[in-house]
N, C-alpha and C. Protein backbone atom coordinates (compact mmCIF):
# COMPACT_ATOMS: atom_id res chain seq x y z
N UNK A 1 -6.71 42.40 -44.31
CA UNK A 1 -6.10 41.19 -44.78
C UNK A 1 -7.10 40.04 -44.69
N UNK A 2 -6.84 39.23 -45.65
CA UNK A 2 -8.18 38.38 -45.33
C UNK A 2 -7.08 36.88 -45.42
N UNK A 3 -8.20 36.37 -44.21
CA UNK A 3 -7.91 35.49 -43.67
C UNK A 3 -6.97 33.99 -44.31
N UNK A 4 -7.21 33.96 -46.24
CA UNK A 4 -6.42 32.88 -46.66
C UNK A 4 -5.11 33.84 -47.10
N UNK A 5 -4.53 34.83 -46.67
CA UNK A 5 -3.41 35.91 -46.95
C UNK A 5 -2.29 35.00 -46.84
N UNK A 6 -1.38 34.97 -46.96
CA UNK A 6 -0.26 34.04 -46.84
C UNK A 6 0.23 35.18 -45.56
N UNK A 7 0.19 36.16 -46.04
CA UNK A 7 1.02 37.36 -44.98
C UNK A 7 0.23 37.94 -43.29
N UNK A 8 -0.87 37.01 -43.48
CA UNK A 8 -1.81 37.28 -42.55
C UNK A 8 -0.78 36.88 -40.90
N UNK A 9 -1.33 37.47 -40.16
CA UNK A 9 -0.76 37.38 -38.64
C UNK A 9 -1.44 36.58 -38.18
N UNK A 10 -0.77 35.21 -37.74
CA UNK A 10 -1.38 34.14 -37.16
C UNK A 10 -1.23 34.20 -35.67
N UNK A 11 -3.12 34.32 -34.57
CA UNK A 11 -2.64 34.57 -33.61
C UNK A 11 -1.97 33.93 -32.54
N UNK A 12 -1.52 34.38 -31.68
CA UNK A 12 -0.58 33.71 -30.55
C UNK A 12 -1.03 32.45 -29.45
N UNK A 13 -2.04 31.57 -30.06
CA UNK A 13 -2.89 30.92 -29.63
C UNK A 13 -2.36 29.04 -29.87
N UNK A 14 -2.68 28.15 -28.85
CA UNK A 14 -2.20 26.85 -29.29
C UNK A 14 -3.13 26.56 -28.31
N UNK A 15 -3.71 25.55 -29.13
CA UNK A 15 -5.10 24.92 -28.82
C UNK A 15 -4.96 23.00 -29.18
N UNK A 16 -4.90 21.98 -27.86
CA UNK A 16 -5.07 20.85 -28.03
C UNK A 16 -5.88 20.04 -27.33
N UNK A 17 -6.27 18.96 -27.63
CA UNK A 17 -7.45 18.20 -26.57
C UNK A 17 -6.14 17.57 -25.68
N UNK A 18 -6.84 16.64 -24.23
CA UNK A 18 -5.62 16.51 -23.81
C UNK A 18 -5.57 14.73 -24.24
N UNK A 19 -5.97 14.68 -24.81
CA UNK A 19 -6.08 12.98 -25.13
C UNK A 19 -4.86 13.21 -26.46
N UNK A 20 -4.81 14.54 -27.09
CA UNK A 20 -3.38 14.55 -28.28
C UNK A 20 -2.18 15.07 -27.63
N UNK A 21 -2.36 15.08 -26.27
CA UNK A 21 -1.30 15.47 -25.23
C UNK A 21 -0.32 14.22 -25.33
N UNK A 22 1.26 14.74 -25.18
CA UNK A 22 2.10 13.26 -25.39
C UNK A 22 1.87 12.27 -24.06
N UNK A 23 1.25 11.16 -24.33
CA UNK A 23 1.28 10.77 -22.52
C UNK A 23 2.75 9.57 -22.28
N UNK A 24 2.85 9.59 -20.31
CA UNK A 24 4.05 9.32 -20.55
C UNK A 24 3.81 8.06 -19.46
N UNK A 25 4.17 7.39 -18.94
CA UNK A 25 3.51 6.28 -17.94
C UNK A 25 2.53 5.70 -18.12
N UNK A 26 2.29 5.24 -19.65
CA UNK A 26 1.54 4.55 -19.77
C UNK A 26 0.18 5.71 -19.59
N UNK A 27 0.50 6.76 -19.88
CA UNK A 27 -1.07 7.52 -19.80
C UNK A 27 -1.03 8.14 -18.88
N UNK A 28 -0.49 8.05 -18.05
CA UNK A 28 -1.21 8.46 -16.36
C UNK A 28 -0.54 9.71 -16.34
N UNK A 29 0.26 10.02 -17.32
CA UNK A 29 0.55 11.73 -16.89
C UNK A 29 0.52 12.01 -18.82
N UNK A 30 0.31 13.14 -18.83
CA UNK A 30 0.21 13.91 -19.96
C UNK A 30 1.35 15.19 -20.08
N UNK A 31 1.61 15.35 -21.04
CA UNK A 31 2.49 16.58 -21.11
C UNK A 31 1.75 18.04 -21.89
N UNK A 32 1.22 18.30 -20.56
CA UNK A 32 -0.16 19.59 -21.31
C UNK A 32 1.03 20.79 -21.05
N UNK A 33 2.05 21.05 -20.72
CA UNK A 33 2.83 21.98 -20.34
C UNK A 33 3.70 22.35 -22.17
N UNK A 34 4.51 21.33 -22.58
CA UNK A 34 5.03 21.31 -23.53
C UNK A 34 3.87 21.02 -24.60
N UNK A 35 2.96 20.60 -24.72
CA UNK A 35 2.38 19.97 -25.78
C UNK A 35 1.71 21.56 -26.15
N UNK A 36 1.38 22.92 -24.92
CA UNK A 36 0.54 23.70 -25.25
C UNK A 36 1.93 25.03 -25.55
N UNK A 37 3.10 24.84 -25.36
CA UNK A 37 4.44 25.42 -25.38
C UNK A 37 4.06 26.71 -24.05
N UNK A 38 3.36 26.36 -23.14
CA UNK A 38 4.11 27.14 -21.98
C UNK A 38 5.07 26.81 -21.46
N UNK A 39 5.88 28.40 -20.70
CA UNK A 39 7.01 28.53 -20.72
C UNK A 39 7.03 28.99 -19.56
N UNK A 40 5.86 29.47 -19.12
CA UNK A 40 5.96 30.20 -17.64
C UNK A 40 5.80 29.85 -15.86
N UNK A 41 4.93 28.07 -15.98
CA UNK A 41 4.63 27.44 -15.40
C UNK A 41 4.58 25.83 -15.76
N UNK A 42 4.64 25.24 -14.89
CA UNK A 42 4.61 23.73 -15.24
C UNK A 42 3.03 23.35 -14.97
N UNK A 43 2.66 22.38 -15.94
CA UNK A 43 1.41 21.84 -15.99
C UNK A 43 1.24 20.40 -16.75
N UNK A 44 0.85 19.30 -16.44
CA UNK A 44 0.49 18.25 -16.90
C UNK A 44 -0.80 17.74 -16.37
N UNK A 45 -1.65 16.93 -17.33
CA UNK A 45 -3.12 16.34 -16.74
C UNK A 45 -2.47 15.27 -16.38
N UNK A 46 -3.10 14.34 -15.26
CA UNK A 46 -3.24 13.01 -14.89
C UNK A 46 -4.20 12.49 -14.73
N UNK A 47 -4.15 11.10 -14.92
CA UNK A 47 -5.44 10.69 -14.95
C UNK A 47 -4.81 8.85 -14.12
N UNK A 48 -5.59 9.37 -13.31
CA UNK A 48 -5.03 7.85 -12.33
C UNK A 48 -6.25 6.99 -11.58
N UNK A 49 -5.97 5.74 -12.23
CA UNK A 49 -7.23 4.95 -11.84
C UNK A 49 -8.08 4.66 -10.81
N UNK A 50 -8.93 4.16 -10.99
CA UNK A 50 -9.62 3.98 -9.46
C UNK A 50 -8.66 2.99 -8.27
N UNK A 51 -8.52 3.50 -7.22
CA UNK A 51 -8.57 3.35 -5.88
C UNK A 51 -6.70 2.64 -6.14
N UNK A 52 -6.31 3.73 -6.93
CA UNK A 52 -4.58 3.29 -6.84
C UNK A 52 -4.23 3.63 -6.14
N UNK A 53 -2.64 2.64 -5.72
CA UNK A 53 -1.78 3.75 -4.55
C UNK A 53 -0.68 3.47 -5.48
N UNK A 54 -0.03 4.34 -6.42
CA UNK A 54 0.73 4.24 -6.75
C UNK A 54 1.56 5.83 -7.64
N UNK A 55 0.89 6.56 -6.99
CA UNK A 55 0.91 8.22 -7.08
C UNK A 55 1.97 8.53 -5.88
N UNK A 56 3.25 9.06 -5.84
CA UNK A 56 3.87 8.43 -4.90
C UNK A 56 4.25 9.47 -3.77
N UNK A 57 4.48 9.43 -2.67
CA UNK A 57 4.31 10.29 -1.55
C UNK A 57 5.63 11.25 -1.64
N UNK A 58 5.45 12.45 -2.46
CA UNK A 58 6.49 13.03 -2.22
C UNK A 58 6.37 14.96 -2.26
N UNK A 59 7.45 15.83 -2.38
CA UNK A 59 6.88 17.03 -2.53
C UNK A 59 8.15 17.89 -3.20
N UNK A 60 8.03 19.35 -3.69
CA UNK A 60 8.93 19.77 -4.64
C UNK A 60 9.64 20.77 -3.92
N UNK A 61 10.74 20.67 -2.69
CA UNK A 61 11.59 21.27 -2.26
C UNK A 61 12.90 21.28 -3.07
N UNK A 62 13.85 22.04 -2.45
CA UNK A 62 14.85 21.98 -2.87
C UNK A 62 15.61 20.82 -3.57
N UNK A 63 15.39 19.68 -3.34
CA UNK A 63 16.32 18.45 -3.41
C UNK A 63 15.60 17.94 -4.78
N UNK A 64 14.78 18.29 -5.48
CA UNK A 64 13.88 17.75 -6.49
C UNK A 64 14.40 18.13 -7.98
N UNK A 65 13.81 17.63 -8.92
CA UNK A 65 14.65 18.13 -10.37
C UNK A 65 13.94 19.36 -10.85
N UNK A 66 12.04 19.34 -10.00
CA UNK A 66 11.59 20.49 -10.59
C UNK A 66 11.25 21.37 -9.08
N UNK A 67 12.04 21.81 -8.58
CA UNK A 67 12.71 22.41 -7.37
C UNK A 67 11.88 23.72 -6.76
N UNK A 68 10.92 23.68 -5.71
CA UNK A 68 11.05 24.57 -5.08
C UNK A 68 9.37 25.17 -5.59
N UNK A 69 8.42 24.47 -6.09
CA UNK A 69 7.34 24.68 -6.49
C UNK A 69 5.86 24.09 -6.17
N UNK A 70 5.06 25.90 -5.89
CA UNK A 70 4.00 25.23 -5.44
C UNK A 70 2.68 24.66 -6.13
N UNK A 71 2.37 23.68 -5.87
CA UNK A 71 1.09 23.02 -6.91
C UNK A 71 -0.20 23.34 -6.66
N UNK A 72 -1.01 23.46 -7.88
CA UNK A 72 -1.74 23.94 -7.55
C UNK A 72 -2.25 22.24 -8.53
N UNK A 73 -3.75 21.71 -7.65
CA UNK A 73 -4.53 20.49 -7.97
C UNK A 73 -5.79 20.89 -8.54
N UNK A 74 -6.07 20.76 -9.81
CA UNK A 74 -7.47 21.29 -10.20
C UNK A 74 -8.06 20.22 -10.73
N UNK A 75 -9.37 19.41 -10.02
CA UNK A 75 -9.56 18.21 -10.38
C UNK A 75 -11.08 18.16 -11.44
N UNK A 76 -10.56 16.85 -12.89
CA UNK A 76 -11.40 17.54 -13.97
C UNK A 76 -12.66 16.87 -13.67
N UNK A 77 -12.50 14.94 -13.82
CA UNK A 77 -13.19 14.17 -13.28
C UNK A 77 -12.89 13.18 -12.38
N UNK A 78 -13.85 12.38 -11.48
CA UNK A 78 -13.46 11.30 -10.52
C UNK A 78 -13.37 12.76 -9.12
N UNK A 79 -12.46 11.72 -8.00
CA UNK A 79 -12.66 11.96 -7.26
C UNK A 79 -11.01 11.38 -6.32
N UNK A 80 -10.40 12.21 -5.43
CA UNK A 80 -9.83 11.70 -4.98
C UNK A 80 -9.65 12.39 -3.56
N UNK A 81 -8.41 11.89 -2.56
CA UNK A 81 -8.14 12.52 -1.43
C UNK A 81 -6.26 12.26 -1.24
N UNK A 82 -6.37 13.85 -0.87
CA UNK A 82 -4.82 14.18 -0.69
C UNK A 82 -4.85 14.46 0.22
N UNK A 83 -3.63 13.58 0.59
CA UNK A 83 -2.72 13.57 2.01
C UNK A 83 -1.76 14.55 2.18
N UNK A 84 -1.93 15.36 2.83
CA UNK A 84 -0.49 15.90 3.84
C UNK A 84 -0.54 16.13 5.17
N UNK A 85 0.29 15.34 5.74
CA UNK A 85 0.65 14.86 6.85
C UNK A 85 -1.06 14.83 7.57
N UNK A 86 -1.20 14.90 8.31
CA UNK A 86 -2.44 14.11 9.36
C UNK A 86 -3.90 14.36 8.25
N UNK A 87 -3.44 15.63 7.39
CA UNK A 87 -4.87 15.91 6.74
C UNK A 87 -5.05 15.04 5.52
N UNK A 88 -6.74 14.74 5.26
CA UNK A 88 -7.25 14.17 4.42
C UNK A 88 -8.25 14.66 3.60
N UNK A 89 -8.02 15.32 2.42
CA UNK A 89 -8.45 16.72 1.77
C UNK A 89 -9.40 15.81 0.70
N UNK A 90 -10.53 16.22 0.79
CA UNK A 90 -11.09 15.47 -0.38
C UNK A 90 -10.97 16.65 -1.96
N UNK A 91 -10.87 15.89 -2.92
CA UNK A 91 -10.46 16.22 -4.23
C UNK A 91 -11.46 16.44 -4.97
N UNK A 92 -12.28 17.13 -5.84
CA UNK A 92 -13.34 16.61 -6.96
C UNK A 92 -13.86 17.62 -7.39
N UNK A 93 -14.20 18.16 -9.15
CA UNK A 93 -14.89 18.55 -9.73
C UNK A 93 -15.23 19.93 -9.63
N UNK A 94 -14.76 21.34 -9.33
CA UNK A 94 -15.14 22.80 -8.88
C UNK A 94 -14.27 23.03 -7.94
N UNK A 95 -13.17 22.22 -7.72
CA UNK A 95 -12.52 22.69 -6.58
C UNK A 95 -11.03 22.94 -7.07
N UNK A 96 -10.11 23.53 -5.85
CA UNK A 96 -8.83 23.62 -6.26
C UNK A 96 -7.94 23.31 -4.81
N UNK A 97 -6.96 22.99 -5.13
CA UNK A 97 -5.97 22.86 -3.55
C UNK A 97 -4.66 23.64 -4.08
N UNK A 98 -4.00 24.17 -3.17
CA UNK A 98 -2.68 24.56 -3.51
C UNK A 98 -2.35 23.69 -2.35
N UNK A 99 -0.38 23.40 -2.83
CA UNK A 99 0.49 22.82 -1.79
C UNK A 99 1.61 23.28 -1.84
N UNK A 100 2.33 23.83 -0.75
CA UNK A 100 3.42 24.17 -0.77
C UNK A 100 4.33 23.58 -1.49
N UNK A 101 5.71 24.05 -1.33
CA UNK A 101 7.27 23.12 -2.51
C UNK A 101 7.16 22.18 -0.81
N UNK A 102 7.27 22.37 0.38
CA UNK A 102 8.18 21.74 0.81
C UNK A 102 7.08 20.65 1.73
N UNK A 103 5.44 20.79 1.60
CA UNK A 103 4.65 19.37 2.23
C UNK A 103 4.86 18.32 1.33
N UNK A 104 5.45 17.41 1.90
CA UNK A 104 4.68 15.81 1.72
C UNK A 104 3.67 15.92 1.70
N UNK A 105 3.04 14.90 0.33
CA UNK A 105 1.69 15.09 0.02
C UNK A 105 1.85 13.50 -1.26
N UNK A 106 0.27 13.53 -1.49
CA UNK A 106 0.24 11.73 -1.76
C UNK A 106 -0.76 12.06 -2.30
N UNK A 107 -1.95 11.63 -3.67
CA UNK A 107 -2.79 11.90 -4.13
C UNK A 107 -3.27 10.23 -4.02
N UNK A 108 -4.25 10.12 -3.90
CA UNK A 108 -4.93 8.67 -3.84
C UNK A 108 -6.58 8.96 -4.24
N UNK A 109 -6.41 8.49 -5.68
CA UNK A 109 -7.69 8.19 -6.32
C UNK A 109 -8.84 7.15 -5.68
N UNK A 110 -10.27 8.07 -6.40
CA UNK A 110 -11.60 6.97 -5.70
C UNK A 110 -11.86 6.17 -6.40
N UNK A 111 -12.66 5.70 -6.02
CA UNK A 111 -13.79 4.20 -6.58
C UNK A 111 -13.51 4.41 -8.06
N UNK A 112 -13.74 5.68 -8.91
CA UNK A 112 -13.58 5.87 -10.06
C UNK A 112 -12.54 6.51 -10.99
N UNK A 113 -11.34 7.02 -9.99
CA UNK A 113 -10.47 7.42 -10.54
C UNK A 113 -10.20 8.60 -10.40
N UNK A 114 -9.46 9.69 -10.90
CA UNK A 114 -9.49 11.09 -11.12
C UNK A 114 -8.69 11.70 -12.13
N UNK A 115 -9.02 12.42 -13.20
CA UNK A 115 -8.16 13.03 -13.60
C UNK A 115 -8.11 14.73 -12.87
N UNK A 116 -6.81 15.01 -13.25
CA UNK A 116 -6.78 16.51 -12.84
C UNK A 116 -5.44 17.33 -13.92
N UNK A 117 -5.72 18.33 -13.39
CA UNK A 117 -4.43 19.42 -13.77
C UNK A 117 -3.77 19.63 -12.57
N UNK A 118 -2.17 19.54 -12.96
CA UNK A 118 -1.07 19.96 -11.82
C UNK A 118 -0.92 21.05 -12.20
N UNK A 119 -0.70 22.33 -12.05
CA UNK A 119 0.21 23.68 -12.13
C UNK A 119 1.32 23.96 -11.42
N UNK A 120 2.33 24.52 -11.30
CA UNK A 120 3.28 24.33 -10.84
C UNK A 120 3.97 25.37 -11.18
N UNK A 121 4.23 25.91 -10.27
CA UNK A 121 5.39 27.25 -10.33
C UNK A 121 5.97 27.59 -8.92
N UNK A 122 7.31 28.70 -8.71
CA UNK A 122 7.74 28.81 -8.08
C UNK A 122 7.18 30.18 -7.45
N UNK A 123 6.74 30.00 -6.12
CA UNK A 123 6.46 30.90 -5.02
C UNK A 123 7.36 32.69 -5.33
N UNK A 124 6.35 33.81 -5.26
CA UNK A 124 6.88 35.00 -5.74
C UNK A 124 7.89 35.28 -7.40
N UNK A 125 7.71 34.26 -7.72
CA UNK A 125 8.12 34.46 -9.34
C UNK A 125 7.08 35.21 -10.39
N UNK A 126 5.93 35.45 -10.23
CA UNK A 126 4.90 35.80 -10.60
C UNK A 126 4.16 37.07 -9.74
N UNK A 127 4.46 38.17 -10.94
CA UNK A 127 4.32 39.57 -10.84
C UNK A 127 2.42 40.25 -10.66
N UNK A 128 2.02 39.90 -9.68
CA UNK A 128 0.82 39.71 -10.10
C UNK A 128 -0.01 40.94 -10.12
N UNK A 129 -1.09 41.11 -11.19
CA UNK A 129 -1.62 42.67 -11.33
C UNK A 129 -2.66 42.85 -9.39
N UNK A 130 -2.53 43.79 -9.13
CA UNK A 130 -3.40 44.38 -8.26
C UNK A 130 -5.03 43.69 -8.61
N UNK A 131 -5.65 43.89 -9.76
CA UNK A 131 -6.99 42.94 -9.46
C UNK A 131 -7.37 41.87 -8.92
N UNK A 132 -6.26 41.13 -9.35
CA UNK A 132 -5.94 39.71 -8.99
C UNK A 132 -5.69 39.04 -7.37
N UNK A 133 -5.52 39.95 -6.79
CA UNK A 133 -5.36 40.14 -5.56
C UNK A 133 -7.03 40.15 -4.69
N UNK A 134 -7.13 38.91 -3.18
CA UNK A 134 -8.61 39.09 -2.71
C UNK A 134 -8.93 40.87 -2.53
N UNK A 135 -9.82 41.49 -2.78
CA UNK A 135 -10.04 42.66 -2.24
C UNK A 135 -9.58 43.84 -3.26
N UNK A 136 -8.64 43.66 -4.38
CA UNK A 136 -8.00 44.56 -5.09
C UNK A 136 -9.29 45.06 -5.92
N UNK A 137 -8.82 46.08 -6.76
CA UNK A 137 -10.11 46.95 -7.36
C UNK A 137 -10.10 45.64 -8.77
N UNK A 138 -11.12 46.34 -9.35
CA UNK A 138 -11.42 45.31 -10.52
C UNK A 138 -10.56 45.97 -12.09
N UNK A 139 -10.64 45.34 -12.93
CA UNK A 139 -9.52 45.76 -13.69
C UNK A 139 -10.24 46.89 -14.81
N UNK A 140 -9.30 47.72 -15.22
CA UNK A 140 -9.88 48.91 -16.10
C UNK A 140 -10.38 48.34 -17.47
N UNK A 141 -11.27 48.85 -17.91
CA UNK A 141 -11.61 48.18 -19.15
C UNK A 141 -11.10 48.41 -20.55
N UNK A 142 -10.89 48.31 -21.59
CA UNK A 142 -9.94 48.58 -22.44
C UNK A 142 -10.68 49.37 -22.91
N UNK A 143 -9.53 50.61 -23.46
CA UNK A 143 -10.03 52.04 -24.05
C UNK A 143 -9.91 51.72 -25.64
């Protein structure tokens, strides 16, 4: 089939920058979750200015609207440090943090700001292959 086919199989792929992401607060959060139509995890970029406090101290237990989920912080640029309780985790560029549903936790941007990716899903909902696992064998290669 060639590619201008009307009948051609278009693949299962959705591809956007995150600047055509819908943003919602004035910018500071993006909707990369819906804008990319996943369905399986929650995800939005943020991008929060230099040396704000206005990222607000809270965490996703039971009592929350998106209930019971742990985040994972993947920071794109800038620099920041997250709080939970006594610890002061620095944030930036190659790194990742997970946080439980039920720490209090507070993100507070640097001198220059930070954007990042939130991920977000619920603890054992996710069937995960054996490779994926520290130590598991590596995955078979396709026949």
């Amino acid at each position: 089939m060639s590619p201008l086919d009307e009948e051609a199989v278009m693949a299962d792929v959705t591809v956007a920058s995150i600047q055509e992401m819908e943003p919602i607060y004035d910018g500071i959060a993006r909707r990369a979750r819906a804008s990319l139509g996943v369905s399986s995890f929650g995800m939005q970029v943020m991008t929060l200015p230099p040396e704000w406090d206005g990222y607000p101290l809270h965490r996703h237990d039971a009592d929350v609207d998106d209930a019971n989920q742990e985040k994972v912080y993947i920071p794109l640029k800038g620099s920041a440090v997250l709080v939970a309780d006594e610890e002061h985790l620095e944030l930036r560029p190659g790194m990742m943090v997970r946080v439980g549903p039920d720490q209090l936790r507070q993100i507070l941007p640097g001198p220059e700001g930070v954007q990042f990716i939130a991920l977000g899903g619920v603890p054992g909902s996710f069937d995960a292959s054996p490779w994926t696992e520290l130590g598991g064998p590596p995955p078979a290669p396709p026949s």
